[in-house]
N, C-alpha and C. Protein backbone atom coordinates (compact mmCIF):
# COMPACT_ATOMS: atom_id res chain seq x y z
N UNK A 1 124.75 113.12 85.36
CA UNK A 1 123.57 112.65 86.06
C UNK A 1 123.34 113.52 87.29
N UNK A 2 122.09 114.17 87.62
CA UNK A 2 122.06 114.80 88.49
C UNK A 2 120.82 113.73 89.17
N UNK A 3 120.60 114.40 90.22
CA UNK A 3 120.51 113.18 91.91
C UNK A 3 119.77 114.87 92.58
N UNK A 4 118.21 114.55 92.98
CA UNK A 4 117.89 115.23 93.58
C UNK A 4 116.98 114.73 95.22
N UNK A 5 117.35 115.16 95.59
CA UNK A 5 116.62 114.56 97.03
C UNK A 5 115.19 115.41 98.00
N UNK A 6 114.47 114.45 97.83
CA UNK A 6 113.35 115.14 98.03
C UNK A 6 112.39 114.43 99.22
N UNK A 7 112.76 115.30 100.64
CA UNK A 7 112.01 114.20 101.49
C UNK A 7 110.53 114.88 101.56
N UNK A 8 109.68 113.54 102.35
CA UNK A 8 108.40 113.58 101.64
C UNK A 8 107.91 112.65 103.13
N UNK A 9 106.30 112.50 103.20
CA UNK A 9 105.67 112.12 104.12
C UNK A 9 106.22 112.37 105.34
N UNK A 10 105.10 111.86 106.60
CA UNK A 10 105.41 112.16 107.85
C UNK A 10 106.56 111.27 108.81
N UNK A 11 106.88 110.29 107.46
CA UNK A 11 108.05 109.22 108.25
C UNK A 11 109.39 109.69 107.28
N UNK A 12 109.21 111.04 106.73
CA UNK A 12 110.36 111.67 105.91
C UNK A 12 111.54 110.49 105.74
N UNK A 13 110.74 110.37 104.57
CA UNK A 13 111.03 109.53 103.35
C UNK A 13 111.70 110.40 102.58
N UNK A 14 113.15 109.75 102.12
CA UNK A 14 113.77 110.61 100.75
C UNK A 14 113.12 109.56 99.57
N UNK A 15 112.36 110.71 98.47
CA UNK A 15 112.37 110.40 97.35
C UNK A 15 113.40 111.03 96.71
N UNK A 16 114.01 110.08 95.79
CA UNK A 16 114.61 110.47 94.89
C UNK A 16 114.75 110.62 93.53
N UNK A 17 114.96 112.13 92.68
CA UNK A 17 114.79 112.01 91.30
C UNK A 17 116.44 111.90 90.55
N UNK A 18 116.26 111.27 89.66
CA UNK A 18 117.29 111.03 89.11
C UNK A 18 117.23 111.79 87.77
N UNK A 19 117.84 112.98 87.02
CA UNK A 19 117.68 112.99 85.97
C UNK A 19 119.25 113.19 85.17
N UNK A 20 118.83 112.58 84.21
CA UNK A 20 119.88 112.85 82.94
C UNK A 20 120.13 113.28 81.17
N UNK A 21 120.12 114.33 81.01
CA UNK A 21 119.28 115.03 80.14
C UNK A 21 118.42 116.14 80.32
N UNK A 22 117.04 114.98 79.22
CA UNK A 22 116.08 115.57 79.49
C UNK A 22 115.15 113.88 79.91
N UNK A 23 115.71 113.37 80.77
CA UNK A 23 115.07 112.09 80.84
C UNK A 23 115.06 112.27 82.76
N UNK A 24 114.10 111.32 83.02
CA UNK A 24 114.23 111.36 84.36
C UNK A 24 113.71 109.88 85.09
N UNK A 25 113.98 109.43 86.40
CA UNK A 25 113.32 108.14 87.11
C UNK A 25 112.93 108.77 88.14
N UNK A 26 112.04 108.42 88.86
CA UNK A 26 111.90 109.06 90.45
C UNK A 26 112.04 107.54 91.44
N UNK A 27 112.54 107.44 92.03
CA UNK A 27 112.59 106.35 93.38
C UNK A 27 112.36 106.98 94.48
N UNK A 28 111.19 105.91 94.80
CA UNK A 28 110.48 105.91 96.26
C UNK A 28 109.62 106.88 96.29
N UNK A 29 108.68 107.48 95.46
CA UNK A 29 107.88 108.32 95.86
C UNK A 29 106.57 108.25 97.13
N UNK A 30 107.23 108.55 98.37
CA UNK A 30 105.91 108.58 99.03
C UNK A 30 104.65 109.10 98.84
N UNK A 31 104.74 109.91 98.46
CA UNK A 31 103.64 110.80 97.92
C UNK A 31 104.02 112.02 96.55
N UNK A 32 102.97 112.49 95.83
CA UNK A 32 103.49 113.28 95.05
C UNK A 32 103.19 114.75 95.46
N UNK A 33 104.28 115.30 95.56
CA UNK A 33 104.28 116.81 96.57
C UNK A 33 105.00 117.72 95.43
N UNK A 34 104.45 119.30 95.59
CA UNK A 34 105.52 119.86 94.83
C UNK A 34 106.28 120.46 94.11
N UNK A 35 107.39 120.24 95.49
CA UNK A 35 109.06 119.52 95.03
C UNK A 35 109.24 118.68 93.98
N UNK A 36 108.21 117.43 94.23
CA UNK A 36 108.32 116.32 93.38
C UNK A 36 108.24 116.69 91.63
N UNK A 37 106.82 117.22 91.72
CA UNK A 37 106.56 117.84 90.51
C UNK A 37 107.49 118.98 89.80
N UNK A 38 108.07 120.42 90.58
CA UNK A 38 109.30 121.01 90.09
C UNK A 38 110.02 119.98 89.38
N UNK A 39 110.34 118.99 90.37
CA UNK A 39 111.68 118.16 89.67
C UNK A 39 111.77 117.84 88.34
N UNK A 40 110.40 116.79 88.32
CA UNK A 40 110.35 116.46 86.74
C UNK A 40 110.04 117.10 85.74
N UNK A 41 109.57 118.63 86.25
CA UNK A 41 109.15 119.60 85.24
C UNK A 41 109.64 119.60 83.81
N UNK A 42 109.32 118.89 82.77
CA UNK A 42 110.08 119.15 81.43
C UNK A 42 110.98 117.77 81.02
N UNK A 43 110.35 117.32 81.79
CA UNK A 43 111.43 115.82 81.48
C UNK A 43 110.78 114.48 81.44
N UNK A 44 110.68 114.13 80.66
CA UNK A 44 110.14 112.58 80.31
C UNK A 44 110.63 111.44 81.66
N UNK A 45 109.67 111.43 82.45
CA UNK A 45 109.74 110.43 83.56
C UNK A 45 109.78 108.54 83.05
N UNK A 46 110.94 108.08 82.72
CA UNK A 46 110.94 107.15 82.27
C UNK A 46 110.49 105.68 83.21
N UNK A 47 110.75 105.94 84.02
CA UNK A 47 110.27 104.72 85.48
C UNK A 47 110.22 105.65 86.82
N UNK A 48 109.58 104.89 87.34
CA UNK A 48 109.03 105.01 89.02
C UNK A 48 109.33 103.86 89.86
N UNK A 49 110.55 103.51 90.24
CA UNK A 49 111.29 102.58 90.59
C UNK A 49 110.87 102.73 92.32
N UNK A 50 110.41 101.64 92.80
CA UNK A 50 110.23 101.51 94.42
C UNK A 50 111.33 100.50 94.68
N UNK A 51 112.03 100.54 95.59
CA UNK A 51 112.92 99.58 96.01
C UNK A 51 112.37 98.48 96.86
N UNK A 52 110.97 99.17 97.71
CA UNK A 52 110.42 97.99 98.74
C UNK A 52 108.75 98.97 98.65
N UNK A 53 107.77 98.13 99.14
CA UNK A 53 106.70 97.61 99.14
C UNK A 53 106.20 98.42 100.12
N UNK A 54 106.93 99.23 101.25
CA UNK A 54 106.45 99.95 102.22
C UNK A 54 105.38 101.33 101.81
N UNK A 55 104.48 101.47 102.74
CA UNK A 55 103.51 103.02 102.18
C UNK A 55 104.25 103.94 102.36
N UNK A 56 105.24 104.49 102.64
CA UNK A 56 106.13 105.42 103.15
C UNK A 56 107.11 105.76 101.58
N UNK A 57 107.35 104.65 100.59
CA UNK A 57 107.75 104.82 99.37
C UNK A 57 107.12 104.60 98.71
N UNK A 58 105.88 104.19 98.71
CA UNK A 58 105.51 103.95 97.07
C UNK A 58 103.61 104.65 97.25
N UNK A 59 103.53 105.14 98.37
CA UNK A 59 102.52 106.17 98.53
C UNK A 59 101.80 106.62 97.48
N UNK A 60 102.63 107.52 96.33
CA UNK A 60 102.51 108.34 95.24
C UNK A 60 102.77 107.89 94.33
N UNK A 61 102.66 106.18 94.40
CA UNK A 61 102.62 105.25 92.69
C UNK A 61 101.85 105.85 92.05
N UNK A 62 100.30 106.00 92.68
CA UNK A 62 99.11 106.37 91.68
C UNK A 62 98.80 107.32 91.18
N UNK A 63 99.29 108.63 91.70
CA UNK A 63 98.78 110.16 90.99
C UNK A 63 100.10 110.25 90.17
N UNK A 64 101.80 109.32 90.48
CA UNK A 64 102.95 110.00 89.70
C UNK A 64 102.62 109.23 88.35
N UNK A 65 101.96 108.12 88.78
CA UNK A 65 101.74 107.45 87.24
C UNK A 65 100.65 107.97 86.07
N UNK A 66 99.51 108.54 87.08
CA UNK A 66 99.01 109.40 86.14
C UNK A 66 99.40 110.45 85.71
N UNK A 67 100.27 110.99 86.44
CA UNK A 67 101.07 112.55 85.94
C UNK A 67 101.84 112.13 84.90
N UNK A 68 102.85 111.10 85.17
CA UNK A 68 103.67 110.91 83.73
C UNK A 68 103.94 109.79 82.36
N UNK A 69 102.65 109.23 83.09
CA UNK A 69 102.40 107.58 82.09
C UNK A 69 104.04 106.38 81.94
N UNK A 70 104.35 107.28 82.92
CA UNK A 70 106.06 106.38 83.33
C UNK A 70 105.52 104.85 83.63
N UNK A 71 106.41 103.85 83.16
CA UNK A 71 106.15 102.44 84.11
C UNK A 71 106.75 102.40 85.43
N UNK A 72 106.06 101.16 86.35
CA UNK A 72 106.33 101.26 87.85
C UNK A 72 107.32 99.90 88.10
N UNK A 73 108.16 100.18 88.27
CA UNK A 73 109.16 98.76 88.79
C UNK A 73 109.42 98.58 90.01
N UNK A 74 109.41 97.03 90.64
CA UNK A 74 109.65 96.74 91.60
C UNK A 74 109.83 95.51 91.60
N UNK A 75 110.39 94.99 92.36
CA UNK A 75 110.43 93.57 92.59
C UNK A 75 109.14 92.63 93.21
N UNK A 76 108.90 91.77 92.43
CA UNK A 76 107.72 90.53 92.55
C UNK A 76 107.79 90.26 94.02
N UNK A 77 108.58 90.01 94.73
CA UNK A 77 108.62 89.51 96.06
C UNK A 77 108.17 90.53 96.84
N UNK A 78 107.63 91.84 96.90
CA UNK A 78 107.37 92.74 97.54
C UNK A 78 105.66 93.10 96.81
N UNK A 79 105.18 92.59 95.75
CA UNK A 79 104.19 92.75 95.58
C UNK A 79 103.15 92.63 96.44
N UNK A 80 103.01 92.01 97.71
CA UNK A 80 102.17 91.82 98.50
C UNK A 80 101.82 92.53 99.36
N UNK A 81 102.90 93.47 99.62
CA UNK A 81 103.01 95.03 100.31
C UNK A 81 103.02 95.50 99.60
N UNK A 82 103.01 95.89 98.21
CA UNK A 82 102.48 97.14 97.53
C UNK A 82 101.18 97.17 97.42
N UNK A 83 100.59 95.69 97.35
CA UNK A 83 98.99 96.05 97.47
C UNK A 83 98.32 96.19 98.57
N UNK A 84 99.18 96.38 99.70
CA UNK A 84 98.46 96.45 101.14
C UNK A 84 99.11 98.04 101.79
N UNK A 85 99.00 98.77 101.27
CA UNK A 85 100.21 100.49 101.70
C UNK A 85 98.74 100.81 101.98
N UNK A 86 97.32 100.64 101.73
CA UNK A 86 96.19 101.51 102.44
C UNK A 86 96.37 101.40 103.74
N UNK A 87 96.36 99.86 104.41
CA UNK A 87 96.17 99.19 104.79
C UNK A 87 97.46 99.34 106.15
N UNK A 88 99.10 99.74 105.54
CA UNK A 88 100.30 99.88 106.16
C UNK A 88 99.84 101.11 106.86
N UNK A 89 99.67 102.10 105.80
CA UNK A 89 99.27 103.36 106.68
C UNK A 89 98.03 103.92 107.47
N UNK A 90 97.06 103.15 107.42
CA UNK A 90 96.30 102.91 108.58
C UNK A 90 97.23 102.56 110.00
N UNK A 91 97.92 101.85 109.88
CA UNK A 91 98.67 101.53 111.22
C UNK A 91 99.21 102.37 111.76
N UNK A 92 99.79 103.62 111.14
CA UNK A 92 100.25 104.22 111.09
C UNK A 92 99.39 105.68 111.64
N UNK A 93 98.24 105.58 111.52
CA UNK A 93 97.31 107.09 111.13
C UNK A 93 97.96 107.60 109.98
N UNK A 94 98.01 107.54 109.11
CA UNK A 94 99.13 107.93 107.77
C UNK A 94 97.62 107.27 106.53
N UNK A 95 97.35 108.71 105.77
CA UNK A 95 96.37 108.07 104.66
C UNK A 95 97.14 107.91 102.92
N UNK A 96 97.06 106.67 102.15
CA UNK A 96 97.86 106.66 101.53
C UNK A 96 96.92 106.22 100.48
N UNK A 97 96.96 106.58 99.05
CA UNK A 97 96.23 106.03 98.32
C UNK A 97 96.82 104.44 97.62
N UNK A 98 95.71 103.50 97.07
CA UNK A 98 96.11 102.25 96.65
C UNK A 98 96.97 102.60 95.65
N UNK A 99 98.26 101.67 95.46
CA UNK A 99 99.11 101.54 94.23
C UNK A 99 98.37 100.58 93.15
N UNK A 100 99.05 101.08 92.23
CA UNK A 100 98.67 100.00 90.99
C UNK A 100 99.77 98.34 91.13
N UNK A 101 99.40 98.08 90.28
CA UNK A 101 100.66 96.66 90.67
C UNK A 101 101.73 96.99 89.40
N UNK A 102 103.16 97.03 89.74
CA UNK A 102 104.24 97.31 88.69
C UNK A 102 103.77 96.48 87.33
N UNK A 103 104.39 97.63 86.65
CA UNK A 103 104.12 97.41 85.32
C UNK A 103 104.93 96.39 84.76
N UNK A 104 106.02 96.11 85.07
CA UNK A 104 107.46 95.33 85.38
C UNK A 104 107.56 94.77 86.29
N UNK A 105 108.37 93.49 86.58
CA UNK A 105 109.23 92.95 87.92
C UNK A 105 110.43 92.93 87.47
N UNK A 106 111.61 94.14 88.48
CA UNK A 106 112.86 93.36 88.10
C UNK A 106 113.58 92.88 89.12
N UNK A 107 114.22 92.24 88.81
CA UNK A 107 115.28 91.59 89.14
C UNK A 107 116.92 91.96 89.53
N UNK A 108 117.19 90.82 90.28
CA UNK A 108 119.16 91.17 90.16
C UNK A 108 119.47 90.78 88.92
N UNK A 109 120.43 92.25 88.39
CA UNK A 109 120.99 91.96 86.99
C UNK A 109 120.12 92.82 86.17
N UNK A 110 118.90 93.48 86.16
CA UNK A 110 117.98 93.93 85.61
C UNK A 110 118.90 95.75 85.58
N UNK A 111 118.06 96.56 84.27
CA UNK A 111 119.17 97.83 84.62
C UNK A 111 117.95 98.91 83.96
N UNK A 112 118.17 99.76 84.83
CA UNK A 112 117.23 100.81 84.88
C UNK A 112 117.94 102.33 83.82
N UNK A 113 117.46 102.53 82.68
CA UNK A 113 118.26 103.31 82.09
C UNK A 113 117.53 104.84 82.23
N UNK A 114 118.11 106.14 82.30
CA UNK A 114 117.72 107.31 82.43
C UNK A 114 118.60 108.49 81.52
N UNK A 115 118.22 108.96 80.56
CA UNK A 115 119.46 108.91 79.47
C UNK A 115 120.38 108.22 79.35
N UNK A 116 121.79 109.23 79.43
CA UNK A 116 123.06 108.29 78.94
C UNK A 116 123.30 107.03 80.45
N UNK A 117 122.96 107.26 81.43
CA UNK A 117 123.58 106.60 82.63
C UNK A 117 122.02 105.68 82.62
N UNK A 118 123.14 104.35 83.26
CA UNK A 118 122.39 103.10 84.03
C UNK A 118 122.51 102.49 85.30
N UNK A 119 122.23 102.42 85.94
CA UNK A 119 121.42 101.88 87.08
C UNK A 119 121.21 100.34 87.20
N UNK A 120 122.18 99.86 87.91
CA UNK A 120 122.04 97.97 88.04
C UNK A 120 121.37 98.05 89.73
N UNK A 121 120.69 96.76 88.96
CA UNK A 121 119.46 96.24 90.45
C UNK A 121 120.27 95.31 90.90
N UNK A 122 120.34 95.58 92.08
CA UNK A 122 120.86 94.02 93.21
C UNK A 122 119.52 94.35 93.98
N UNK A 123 119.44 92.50 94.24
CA UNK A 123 118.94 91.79 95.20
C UNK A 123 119.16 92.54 96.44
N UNK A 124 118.70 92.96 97.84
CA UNK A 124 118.97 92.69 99.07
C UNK A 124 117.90 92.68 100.09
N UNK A 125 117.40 91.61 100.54
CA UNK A 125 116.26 91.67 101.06
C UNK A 125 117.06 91.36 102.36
N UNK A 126 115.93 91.76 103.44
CA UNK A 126 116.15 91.69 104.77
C UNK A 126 115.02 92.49 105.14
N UNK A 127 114.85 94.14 104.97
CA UNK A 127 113.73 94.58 105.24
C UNK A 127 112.69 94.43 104.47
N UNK A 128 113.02 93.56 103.82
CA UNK A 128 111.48 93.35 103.28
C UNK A 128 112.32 92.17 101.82
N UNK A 129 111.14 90.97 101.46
CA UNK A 129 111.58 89.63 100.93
C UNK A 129 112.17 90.47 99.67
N UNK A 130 111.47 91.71 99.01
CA UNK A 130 112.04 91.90 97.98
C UNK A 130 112.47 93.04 97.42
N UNK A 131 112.84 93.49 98.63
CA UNK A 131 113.66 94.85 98.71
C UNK A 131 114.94 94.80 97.28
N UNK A 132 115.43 95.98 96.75
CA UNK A 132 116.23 96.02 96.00
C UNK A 132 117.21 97.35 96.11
N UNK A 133 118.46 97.59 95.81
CA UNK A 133 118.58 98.82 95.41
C UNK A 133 119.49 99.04 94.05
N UNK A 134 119.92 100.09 93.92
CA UNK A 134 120.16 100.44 92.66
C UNK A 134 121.41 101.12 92.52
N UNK A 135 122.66 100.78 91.69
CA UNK A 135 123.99 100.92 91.58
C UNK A 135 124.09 101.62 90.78
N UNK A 136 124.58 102.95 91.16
CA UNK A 136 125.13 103.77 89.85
C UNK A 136 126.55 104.20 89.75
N UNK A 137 126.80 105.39 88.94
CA UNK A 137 128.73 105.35 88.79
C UNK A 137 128.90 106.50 90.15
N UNK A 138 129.06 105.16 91.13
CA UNK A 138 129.73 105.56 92.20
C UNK A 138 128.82 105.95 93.38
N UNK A 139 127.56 105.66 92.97
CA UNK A 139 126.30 105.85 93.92
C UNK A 139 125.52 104.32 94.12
N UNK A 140 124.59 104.59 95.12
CA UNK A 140 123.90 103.48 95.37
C UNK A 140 122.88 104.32 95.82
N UNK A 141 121.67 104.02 95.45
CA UNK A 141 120.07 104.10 96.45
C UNK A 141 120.04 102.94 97.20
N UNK A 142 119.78 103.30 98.02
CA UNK A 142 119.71 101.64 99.19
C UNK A 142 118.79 101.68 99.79
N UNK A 143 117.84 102.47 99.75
CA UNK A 143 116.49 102.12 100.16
C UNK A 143 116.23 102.04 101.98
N UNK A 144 115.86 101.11 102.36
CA UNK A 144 115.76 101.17 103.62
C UNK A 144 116.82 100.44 104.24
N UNK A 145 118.05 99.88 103.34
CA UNK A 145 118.90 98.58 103.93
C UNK A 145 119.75 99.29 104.52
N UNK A 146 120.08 100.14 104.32
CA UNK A 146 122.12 100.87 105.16
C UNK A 146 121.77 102.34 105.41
N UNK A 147 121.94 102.60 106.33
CA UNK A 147 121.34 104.14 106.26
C UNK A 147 123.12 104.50 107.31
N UNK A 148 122.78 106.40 107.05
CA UNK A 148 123.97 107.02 108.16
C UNK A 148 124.55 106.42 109.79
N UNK A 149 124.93 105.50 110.06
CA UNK A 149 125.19 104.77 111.03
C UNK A 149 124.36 104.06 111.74
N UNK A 150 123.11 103.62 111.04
CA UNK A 150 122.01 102.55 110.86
C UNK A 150 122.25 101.63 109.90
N UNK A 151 121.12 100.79 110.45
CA UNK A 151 120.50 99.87 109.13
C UNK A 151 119.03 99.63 109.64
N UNK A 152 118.21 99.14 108.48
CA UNK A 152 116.85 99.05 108.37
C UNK A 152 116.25 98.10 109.49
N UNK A 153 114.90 98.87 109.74
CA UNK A 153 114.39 97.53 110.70
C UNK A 153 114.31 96.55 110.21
N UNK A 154 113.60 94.82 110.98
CA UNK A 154 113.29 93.89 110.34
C UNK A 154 111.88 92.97 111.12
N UNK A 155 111.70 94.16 111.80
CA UNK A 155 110.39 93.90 112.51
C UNK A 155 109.02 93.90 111.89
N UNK A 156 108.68 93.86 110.63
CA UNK A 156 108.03 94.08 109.87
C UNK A 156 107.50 93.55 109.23
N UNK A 157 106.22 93.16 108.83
CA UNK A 157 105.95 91.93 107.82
C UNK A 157 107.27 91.56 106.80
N UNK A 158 108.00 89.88 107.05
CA UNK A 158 108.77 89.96 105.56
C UNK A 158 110.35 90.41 106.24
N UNK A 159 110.50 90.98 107.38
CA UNK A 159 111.76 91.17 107.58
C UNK A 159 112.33 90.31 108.37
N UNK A 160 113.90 89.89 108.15
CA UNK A 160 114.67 88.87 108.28
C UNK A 160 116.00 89.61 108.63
N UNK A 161 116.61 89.51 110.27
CA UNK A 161 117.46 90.22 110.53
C UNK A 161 119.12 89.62 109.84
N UNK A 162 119.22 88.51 109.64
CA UNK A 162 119.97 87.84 109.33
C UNK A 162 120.03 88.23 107.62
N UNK A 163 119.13 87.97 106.87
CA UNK A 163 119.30 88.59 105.46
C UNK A 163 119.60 89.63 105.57
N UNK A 164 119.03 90.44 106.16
CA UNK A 164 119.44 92.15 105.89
C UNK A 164 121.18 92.11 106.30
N UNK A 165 121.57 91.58 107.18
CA UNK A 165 122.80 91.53 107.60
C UNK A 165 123.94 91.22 106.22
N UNK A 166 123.71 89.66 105.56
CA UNK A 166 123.95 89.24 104.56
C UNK A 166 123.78 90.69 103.63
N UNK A 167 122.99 91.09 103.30
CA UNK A 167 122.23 91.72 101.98
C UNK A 167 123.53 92.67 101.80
N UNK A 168 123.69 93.12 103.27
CA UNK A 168 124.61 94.56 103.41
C UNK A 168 126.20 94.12 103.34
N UNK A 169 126.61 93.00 103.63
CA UNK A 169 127.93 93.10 103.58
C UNK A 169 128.08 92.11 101.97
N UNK A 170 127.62 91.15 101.41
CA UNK A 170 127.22 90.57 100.26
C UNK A 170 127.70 91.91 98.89
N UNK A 171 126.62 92.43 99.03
CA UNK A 171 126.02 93.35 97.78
C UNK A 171 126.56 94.39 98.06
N UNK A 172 126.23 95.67 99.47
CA UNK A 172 126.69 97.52 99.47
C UNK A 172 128.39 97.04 99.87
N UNK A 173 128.68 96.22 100.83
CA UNK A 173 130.22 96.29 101.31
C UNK A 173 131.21 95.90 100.30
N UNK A 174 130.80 95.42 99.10
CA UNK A 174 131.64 95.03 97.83
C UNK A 174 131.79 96.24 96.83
N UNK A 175 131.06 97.28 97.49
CA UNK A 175 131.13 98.10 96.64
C UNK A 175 132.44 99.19 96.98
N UNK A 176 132.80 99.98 96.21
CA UNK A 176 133.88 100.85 97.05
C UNK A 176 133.95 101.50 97.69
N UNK A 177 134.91 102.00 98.52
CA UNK A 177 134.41 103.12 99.74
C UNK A 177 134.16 104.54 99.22
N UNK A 178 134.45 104.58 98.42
CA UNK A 178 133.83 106.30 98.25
C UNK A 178 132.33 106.31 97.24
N UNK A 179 131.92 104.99 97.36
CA UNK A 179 130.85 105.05 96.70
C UNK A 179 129.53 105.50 97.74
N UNK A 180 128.76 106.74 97.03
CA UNK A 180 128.09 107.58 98.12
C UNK A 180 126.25 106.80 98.02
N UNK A 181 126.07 106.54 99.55
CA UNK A 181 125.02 106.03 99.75
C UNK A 181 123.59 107.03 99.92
N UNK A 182 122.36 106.96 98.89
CA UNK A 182 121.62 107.67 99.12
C UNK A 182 120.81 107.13 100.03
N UNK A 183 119.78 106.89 101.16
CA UNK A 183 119.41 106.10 102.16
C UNK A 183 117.68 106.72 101.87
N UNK A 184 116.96 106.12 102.33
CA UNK A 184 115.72 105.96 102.02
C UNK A 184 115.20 107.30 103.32
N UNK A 185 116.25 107.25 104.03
CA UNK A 185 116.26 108.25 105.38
C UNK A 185 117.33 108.61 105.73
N UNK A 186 117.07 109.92 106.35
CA UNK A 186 118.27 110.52 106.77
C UNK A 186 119.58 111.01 105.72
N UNK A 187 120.80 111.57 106.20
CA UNK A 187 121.55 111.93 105.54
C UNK A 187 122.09 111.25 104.44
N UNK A 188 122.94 111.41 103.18
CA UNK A 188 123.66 110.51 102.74
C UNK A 188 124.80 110.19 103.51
N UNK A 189 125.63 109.18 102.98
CA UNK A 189 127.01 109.12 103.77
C UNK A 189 127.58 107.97 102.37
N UNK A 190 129.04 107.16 103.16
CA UNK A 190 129.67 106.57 101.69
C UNK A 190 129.57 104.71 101.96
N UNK A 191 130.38 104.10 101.78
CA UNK A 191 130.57 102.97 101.99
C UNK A 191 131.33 102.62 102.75
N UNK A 192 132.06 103.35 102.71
CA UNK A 192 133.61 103.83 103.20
C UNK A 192 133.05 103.92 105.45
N UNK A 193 132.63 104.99 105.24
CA UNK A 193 131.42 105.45 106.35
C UNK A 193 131.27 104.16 107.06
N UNK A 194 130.30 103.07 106.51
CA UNK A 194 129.61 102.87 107.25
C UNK A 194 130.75 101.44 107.77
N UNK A 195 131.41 101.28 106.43
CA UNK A 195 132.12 99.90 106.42
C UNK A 195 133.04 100.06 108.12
N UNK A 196 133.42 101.41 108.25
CA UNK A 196 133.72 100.78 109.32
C UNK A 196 133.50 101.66 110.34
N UNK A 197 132.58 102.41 110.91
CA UNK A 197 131.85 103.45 111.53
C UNK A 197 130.58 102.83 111.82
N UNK A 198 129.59 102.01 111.27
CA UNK A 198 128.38 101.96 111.37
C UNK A 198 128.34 100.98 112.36
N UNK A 199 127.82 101.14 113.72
CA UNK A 199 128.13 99.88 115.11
C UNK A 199 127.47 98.64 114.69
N UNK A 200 126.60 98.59 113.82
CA UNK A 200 125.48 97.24 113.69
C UNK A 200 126.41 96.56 112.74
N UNK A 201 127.63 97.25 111.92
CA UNK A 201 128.35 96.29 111.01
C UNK A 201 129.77 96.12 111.62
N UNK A 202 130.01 95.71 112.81
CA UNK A 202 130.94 95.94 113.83
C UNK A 202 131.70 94.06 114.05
N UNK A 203 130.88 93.85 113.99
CA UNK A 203 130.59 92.30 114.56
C UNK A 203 131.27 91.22 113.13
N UNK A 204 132.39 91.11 113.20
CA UNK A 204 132.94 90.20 111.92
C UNK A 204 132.22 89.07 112.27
C-alpha cells in the first residue's frame, strides 16, 4: 500500500491518496490540484472518503467526482457541513465549490477497501459530531482529531472539547505505538509520539 501526501488549499490541508495496485481512495480532498491528479493517474479511484464536513477537506468533492465517477463517503452526522463548505469558506475569504451529498454513510465498523488492503472506520467526533478516521496495517488517517503535538479545535460549529478528548484516548490511544499517524495537518508522527509527548494528552 502506498500513502501519498498531498497538501492542498490555503489552510494546507493534507490530502491523502492511498493506492494499492492499480486501485486507489483519495481522503480529504480540499480541492483538486495537480499533484492530486498525477496521483491517481492510471488508477481506478474507488472512494473519496472525507473524514469531516469541513471546506478545507472536502472542497474538491465535486470536480474529483466528476474526474473519477468514484463514490463519496462520509459520515451522516457531518452531512450538514458538507452542504454548507460554500458558505464555511466564505468565512474564511476561501472560494470553495458546493459538494454533492455522499453517495454512502459510513459508519464505525464500516471498511473502506483499496485493492488488497482495508481500511476500518472508527467513530471519533469532537471536532466535528461526525468526524471519523480510518485504520490501516499500522497507520491511521485522523483527520483533524490528533495532529504532531496538537489536537483539533472544537470551536466550531458541532465541536465538543470533551468528545474530542474521549475520541482520542478511546479509539487512536488503543492503538499501538508505532502505529504512524497521518494528520489532516502538519507533519506525520506515531501513537507512540503523542501518547506521551503531546501536552493536551498530559492530564490523566
Amino acid at each position: 500500500m502506498d500513502i501519498l501526501t498531498i497538501p492542498m488549499t490555503p489552510f494546507e490541508t493534507n490530502c491523502y491518496v492511498v493506492r494499492d495496485g492499480s486501485e486507489a481512495i483519495v481522503v480529504d480532498p480540499g480541492e483538486v490540484s495537480p499533484p492530486l491528479l498525477a496521483a491517481i493517474e492510471g488508477c481506478t479511484v474507488r472512494a473519496i472518503v472525507n473524514t469531516h464536513g469541513h471546506c478545507d477537506h472536502c472542497g474538491g468533492n465535486a470536480k474529483l467526482l466528476e474526474k473519477t465517477g468514484a463514490k463519496l463517503l462520509a459520515h451522516e452526522a457531518d452531512l450538514f457541513l458538507i452542504r454548507t463548505i460554500v458558505e464555511q469558506g466564505r468565512m474564511f475569504g476561501v472560494t470553495f465549490d458546493p459538494s454533492p451529498d455522499p453517495t454512502n454513510f459510513i459508519v464505525e465498523g464500516s471498511v473502506v477497501s483499496v485493492g488488497g488492503a482495508r481500511l476500518y472506520v472508527l467513530l471519533t467526533p469532537g471536532h466535528s459530531p461526525g468526524h471519523i478516521v480510518l485504520v490501516g496495517d499500522a497507520c491511521v488517517f485522523a483527520g483533524d482529531v490528533l495532529f504532531a503535538g496538537s489536537i483539533g479545535r472544537t470551536d466550531l460549529p458541532g465541536g465538543n472539547h470533551k468528545q474530542l478528548i474521549e475520541s482520542i484516548r478511546d479509539k487512536l490511544l488503543t492503538l499501538p505505538d508505532a502505529t504512524v499517524v497521518y494528520s489532516g495537518h502538519g507533519p506525520a508522527t506515531t501513537i507512540g509520539e503523542e501518547r506521551w509527548g503531546n501536552p493536551f494528552l498530559q492530564e490523566r
